[in-house]
C-alpha atoms as a PDB file:
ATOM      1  CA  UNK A   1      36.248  14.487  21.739  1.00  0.00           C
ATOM      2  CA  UNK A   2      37.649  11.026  20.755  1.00  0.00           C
ATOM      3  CA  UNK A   3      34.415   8.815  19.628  1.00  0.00           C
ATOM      4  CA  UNK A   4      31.642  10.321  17.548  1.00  0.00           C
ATOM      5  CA  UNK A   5      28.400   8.381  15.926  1.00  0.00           C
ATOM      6  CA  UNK A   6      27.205  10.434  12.957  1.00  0.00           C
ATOM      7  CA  UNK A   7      23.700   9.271  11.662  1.00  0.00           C
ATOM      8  CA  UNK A   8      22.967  10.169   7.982  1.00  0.00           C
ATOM      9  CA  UNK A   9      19.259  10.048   6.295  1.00  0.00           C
ATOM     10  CA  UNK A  10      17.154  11.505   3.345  1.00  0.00           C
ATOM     11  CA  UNK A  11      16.104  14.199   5.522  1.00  0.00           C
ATOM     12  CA  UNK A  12      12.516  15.196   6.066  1.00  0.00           C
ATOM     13  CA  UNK A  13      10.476  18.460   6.331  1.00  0.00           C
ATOM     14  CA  UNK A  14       7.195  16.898   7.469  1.00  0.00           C
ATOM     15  CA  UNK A  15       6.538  16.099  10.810  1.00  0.00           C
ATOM     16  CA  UNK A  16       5.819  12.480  11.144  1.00  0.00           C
ATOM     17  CA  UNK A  17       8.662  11.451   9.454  1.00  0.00           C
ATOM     18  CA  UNK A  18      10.680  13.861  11.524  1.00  0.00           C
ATOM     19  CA  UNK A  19       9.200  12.060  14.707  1.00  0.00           C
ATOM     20  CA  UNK A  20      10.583   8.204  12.846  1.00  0.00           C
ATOM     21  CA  UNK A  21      13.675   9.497  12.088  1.00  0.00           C
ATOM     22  CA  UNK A  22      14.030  11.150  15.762  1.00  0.00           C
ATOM     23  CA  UNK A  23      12.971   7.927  17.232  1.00  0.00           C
ATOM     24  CA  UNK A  24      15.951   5.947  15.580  1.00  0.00           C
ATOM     25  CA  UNK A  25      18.511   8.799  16.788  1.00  0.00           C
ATOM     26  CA  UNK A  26      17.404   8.362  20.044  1.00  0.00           C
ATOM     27  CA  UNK A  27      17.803   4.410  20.096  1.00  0.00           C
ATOM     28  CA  UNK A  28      20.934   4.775  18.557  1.00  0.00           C
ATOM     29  CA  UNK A  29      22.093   7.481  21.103  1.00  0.00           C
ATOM     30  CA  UNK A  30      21.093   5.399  24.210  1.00  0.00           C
ATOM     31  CA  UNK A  31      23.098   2.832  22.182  1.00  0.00           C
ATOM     32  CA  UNK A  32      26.358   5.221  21.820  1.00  0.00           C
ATOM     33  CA  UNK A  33      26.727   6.058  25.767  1.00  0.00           C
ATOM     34  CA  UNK A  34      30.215   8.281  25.943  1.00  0.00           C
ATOM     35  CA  UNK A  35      30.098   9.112  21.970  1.00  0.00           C
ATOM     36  CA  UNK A  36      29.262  12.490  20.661  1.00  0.00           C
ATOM     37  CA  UNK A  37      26.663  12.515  18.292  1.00  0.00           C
ATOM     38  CA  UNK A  38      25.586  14.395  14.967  1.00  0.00           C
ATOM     39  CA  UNK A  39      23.332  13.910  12.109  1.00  0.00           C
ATOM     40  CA  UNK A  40      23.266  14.500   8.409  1.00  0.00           C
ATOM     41  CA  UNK A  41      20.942  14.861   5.605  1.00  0.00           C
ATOM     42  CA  UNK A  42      22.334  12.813   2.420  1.00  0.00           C
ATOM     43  CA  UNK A  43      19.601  14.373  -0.528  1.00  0.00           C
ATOM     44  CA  UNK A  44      20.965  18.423  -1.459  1.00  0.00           C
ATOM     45  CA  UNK A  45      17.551  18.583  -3.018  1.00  0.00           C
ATOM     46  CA  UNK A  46      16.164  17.756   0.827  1.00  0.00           C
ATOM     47  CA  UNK A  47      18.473  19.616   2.760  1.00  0.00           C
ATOM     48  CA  UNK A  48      17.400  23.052   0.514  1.00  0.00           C
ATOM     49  CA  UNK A  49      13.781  22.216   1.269  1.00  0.00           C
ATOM     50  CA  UNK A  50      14.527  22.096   5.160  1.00  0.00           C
ATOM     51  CA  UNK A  51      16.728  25.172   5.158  1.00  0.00           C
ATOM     52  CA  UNK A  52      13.626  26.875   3.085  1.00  0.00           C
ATOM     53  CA  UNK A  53      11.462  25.978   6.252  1.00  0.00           C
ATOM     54  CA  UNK A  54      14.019  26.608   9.377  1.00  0.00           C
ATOM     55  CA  UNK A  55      15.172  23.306   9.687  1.00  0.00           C
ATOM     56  CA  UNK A  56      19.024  23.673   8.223  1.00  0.00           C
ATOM     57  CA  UNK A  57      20.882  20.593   8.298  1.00  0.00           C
ATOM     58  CA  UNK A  58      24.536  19.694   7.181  1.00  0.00           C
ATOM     59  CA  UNK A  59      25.507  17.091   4.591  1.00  0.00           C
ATOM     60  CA  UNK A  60      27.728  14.458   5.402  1.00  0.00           C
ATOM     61  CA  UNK A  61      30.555  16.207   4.618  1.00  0.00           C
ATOM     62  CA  UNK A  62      29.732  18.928   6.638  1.00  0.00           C
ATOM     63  CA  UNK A  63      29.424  16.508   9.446  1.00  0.00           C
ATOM     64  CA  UNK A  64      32.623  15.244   9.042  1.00  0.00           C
ATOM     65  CA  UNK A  65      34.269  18.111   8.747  1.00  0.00           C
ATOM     66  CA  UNK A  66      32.855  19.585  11.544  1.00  0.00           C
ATOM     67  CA  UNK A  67      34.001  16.100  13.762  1.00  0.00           C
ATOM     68  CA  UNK A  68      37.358  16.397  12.502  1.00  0.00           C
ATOM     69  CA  UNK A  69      37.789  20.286  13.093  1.00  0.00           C
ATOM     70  CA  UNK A  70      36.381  18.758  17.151  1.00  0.00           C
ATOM     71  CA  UNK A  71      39.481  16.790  17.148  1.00  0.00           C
ATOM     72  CA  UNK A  72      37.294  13.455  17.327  1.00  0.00           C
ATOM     73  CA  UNK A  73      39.640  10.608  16.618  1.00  0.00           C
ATOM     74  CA  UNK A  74      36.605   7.798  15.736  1.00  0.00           C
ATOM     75  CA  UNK A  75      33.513   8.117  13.790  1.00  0.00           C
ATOM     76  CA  UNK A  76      31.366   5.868  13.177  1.00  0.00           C
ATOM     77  CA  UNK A  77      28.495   6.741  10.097  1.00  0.00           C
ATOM     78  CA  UNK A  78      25.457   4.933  10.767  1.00  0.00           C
ATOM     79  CA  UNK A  79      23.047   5.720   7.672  1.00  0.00           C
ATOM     80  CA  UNK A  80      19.232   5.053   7.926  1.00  0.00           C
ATOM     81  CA  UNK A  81      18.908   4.025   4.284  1.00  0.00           C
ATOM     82  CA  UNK A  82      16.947   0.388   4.316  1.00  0.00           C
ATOM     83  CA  UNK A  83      18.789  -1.068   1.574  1.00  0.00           C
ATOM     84  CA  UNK A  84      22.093  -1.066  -0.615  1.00  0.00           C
ATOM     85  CA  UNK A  85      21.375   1.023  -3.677  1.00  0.00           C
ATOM     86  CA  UNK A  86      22.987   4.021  -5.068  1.00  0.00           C
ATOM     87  CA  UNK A  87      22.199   6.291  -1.906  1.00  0.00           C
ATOM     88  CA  UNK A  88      24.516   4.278   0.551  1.00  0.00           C
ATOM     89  CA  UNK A  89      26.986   4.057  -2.099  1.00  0.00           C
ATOM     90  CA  UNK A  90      27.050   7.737  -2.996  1.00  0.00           C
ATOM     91  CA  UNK A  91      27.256   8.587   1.042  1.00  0.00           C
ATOM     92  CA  UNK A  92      30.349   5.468   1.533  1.00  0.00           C
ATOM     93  CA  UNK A  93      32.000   7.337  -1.461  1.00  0.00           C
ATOM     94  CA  UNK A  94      31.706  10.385   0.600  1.00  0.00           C
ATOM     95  CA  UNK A  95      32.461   9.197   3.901  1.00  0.00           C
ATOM     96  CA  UNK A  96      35.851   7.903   1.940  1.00  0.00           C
ATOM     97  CA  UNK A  97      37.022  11.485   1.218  1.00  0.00           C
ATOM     98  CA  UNK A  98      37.645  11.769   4.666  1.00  0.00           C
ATOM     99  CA  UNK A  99      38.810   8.616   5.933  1.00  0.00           C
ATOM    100  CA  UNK A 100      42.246  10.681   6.408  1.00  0.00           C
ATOM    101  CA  UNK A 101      41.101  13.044   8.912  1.00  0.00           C
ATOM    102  CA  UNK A 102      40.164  10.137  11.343  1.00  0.00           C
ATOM    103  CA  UNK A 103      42.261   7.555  12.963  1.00  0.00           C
ATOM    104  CA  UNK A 104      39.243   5.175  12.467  1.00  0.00           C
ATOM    105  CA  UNK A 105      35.903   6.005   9.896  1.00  0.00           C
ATOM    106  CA  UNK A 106      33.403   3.259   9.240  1.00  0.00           C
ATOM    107  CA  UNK A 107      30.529   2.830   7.714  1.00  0.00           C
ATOM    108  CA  UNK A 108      27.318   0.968   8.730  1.00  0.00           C
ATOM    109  CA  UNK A 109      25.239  -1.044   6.758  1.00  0.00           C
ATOM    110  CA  UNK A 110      21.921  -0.225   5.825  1.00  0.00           C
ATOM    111  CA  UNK A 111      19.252  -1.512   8.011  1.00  0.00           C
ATOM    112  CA  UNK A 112      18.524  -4.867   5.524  1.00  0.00           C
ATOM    113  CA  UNK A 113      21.807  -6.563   4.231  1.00  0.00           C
ATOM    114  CA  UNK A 114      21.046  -9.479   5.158  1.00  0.00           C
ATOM    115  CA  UNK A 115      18.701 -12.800   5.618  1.00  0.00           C
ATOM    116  CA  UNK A 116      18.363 -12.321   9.406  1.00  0.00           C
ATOM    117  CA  UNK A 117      17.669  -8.645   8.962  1.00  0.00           C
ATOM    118  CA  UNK A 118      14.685  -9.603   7.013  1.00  0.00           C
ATOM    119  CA  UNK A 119      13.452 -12.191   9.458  1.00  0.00           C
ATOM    120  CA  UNK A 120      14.360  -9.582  11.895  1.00  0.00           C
ATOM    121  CA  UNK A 121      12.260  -6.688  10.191  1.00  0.00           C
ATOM    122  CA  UNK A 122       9.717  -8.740   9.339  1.00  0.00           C
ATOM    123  CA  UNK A 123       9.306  -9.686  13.345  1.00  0.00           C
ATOM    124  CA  UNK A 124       8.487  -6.251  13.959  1.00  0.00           C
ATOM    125  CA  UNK A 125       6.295  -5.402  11.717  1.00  0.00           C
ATOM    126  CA  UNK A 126       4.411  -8.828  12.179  1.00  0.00           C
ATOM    127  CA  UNK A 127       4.238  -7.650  15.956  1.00  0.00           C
ATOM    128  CA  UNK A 128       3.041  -4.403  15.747  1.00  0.00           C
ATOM    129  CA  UNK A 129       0.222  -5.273  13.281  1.00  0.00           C
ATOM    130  CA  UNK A 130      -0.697  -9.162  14.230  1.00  0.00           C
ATOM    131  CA  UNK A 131      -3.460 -10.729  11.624  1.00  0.00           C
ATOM    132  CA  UNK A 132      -7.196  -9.726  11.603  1.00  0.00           C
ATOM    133  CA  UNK A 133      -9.634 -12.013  10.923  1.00  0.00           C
ATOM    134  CA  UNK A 134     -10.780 -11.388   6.960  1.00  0.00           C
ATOM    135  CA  UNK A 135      -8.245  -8.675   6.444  1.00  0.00           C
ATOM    136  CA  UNK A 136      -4.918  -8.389   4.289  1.00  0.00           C
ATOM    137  CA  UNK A 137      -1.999  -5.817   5.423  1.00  0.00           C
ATOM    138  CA  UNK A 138      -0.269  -4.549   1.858  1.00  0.00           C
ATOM    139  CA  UNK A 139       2.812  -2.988   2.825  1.00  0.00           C
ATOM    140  CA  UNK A 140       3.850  -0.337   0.314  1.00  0.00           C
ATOM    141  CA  UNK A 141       8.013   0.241  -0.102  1.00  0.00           C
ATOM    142  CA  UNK A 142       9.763   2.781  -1.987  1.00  0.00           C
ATOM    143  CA  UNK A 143      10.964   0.638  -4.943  1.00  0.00           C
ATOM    144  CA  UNK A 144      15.140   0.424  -5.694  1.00  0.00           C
ATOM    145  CA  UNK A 145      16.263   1.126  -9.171  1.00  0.00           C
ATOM    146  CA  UNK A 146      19.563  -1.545  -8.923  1.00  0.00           C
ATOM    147  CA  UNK A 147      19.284  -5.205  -7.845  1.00  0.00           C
ATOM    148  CA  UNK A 148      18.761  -3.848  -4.373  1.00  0.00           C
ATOM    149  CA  UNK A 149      14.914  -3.858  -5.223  1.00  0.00           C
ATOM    150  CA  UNK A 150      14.615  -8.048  -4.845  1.00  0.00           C
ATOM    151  CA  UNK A 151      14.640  -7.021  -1.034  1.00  0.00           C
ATOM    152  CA  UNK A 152      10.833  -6.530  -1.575  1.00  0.00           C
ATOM    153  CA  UNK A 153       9.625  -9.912  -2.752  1.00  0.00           C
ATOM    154  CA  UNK A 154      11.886 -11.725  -0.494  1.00  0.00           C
ATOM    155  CA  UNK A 155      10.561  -9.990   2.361  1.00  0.00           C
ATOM    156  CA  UNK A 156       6.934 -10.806   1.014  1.00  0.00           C
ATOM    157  CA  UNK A 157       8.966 -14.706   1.190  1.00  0.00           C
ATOM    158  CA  UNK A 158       9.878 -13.907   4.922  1.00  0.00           C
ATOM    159  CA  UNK A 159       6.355 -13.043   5.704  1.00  0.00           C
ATOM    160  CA  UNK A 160       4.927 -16.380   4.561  1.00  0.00           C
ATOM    161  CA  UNK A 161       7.717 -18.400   6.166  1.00  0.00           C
ATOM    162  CA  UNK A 162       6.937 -16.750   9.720  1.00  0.00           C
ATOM    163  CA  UNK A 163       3.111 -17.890   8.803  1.00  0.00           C
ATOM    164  CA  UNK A 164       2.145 -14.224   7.706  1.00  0.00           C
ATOM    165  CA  UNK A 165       0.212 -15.001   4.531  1.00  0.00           C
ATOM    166  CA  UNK A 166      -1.926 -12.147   5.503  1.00  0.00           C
ATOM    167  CA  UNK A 167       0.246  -9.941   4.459  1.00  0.00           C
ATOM    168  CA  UNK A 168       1.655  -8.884   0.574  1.00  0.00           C
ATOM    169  CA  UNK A 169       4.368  -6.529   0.209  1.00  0.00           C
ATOM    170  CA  UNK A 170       4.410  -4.036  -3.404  1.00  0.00           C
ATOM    171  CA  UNK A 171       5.968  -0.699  -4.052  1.00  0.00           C
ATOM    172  CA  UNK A 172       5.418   2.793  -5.251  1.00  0.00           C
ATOM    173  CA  UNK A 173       8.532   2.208  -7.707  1.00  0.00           C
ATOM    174  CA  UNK A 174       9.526  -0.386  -9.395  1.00  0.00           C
ATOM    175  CA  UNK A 175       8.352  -4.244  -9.410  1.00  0.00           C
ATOM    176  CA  UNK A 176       6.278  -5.665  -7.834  1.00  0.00           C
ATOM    177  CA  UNK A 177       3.919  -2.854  -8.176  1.00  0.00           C
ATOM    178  CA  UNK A 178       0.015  -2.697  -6.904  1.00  0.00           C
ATOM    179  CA  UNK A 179      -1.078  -4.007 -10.197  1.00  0.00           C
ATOM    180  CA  UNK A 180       1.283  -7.393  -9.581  1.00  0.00           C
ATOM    181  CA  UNK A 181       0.070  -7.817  -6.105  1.00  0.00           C
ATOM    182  CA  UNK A 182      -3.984  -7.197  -6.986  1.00  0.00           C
ATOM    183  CA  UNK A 183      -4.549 -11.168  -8.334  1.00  0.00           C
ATOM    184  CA  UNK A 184      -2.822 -12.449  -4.809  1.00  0.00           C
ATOM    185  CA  UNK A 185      -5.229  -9.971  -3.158  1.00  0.00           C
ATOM    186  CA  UNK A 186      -8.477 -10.994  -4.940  1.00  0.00           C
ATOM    187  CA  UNK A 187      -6.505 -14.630  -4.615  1.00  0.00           C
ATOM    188  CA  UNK A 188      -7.048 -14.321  -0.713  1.00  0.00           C
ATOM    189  CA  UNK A 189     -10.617 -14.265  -0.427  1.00  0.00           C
ATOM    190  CA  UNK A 190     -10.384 -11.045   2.164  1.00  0.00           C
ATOM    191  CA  UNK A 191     -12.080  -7.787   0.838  1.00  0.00           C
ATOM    192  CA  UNK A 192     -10.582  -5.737   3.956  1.00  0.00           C
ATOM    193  CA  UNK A 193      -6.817  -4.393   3.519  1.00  0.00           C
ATOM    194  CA  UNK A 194      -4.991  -2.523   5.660  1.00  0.00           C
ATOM    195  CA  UNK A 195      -2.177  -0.484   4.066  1.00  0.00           C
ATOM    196  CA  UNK A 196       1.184   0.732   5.897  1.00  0.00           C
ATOM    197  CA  UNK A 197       4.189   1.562   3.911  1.00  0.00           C
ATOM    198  CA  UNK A 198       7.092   0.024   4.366  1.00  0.00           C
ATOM    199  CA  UNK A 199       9.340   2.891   4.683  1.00  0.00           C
ATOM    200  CA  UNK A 200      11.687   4.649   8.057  1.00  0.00           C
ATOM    201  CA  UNK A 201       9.417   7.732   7.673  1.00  0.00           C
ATOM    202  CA  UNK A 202       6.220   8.512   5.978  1.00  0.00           C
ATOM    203  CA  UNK A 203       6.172  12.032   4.890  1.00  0.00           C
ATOM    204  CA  UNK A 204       3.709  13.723   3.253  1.00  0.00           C
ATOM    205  CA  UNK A 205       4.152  12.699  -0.660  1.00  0.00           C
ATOM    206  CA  UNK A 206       4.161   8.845   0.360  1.00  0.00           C
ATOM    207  CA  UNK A 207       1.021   9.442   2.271  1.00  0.00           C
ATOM    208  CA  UNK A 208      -0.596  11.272  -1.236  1.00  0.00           C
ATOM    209  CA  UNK A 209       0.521   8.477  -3.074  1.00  0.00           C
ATOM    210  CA  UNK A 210      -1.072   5.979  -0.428  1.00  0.00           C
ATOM    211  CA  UNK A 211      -3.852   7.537   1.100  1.00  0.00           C
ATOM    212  CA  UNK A 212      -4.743  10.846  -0.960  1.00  0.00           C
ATOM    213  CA  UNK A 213      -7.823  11.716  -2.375  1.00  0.00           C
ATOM    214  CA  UNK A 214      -6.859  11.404  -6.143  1.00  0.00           C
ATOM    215  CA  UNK A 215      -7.680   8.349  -8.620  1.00  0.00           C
ATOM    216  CA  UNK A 216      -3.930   7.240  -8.845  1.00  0.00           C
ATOM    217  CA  UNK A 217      -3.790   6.951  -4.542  1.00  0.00           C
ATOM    218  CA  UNK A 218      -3.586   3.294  -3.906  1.00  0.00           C
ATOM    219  CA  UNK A 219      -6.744   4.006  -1.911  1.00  0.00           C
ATOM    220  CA  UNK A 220      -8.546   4.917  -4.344  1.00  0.00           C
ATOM    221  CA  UNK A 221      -7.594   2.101  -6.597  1.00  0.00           C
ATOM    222  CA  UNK A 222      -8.062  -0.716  -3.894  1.00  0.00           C
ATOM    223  CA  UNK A 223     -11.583   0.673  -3.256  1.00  0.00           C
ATOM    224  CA  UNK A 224     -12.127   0.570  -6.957  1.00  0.00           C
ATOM    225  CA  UNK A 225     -11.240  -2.838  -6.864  1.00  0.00           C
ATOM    226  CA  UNK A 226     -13.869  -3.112  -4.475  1.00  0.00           C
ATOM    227  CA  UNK A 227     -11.647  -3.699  -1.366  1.00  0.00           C
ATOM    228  CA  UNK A 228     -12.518  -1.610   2.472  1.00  0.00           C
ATOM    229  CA  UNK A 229      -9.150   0.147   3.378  1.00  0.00           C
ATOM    230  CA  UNK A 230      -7.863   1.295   6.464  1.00  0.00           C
ATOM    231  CA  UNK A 231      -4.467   3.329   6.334  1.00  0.00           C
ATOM    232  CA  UNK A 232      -1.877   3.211   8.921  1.00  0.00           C
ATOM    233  CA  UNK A 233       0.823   6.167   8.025  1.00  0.00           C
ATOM    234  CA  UNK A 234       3.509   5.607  10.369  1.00  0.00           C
ATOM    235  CA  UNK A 235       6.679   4.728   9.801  1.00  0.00           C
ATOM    236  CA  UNK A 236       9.061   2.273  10.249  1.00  0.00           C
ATOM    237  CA  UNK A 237      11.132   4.497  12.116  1.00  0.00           C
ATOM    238  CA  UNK A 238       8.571   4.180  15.307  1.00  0.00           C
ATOM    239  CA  UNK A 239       9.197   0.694  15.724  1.00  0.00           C
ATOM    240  CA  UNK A 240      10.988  -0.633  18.625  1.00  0.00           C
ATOM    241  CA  UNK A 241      12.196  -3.676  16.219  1.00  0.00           C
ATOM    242  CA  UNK A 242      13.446  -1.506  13.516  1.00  0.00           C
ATOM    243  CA  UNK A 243      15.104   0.857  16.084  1.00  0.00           C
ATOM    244  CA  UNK A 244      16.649  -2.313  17.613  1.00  0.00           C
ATOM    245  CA  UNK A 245      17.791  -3.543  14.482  1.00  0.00           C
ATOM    246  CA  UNK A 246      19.708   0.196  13.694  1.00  0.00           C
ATOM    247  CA  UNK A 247      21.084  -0.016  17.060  1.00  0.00           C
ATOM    248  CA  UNK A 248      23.082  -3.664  16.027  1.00  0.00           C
ATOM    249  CA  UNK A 249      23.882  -1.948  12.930  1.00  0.00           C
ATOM    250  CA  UNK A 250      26.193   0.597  14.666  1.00  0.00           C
ATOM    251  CA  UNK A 251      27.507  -1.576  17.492  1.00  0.00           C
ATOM    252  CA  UNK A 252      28.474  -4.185  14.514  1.00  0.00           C
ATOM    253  CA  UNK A 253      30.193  -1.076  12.983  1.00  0.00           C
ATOM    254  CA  UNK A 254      31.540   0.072  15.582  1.00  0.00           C
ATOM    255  CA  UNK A 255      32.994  -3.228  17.335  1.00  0.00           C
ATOM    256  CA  UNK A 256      36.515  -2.929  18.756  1.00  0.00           C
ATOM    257  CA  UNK A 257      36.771   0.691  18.211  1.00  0.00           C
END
């Protein structure tokens, strides 16, 4: 074994995350011809979870040792976190442990670190959910503790450059929240939204907090605000653009190896 692409995530349990996340391996292994492949699930909390419900997984670590016991010479990690934040730096930090065992170990970036990955992103999204007449798409992201988190409102920025201003963008942590985006909603005059998060995979506890029954759901809220809502729980993760956009990650990693 001499080249190996190792591609590192939160992990998932649910299905339809499982299904994002699958569809971005399989871009970036069409991407990878001649390179062994292997994944691994960054969050210990996650990977106990999975091994609680047959789906074992190996940290990073694990990964790479595994690669290095194979003999494999090159390894590219290609992590499906969306943004720099203390995630990708906690799995670099670990991926630097082991630099040693490899004649070359890089790292790729996250899928937005940088202005044409948000123009980029933002093109897919904007083509797999083009405008309706009277209707407003709120896309919901996680939220990012560290400066990380301005990703969110500049994206909202990409969307109106690209002539999107159909479409706000708020998060389920963090700033700008549902209550920051409400006075642009009422501000657009539409009283349908259509609400997607903005995240690779959406599992089951993004979906509660999106779609669920309960009074804190943003749902709930919008239709107490006296908005029609129509959910759309996929993921990121199924988008050819976003898939694309992984696949550039790794071959920029990867380049001259």
């Amino acid at each position: 074994m001499q080249n190996a692409l190792l591609c590192t995530g939160y992990g998932a349990v649910d299905p339809r995350p499982r299904a994002d996340r699958a569809a971005v391996e399989a871009a970036l292994q069409a991407a990878a011809p001649g390179w062994a492949f292997a994944r691994a699930v960054t969050s210990p909390a996650m990977r106990a979870r999975m091994a609680q419900n047959g789906l074992p997984a190996d940290s990073a670590a694990q990964a790479l040792e595994k690669l290095a016991a194979a003999g494999c010479r090159t390894v590219v990690v290609q992590p499906t976190n969306l943004l720099y934040g203390q995630d990708y730096e906690a799995l670099c930090a670990e991926a630097a442990a082991y630099a040693g065992k490899f004649e070359h170990l890089r790292v790729g970036e996250p899928l937005l670190a940088c202005n044409a990955d948000l123009v980029a992103a933002v093109r897919a999204v904007a083509e797999a959910c083009p405008p309706q007449p009277g209707e407003t798409l709120l896309l919901a992201g996680h939220g990012a503790g560290r400066f990380a988190g301005v990703v969110y409102p500049a994206l909202q920025g990409v969307f109106a450059l690209q002539g999107r201003q159909d479409v706000l963008v708020a998060v389920l942590h963090g700033w700008p929240a549902l209550d920051d985006v409400l006075p642009a909603l009422h501000g657009t005059g539409s009283r349908r939204v259509h609400l997607m998060p903005f995240l690779l995979g959406a599992g089951a506890h993004a979906c509660r907090d999106l779609a669920g029954p309960s009074p804190a759901s943003w749902q709930t809220r919008l239709q107490a605000a006296g908005f029609t809502v129509r959910c759309t729980l996929q993921g990121l993760g199924s988008l050819p653009g976003i898939q694309q956009l992984y696949c550039q990650k790794f071959k920029q990693a990867a380049g001259g190896l």
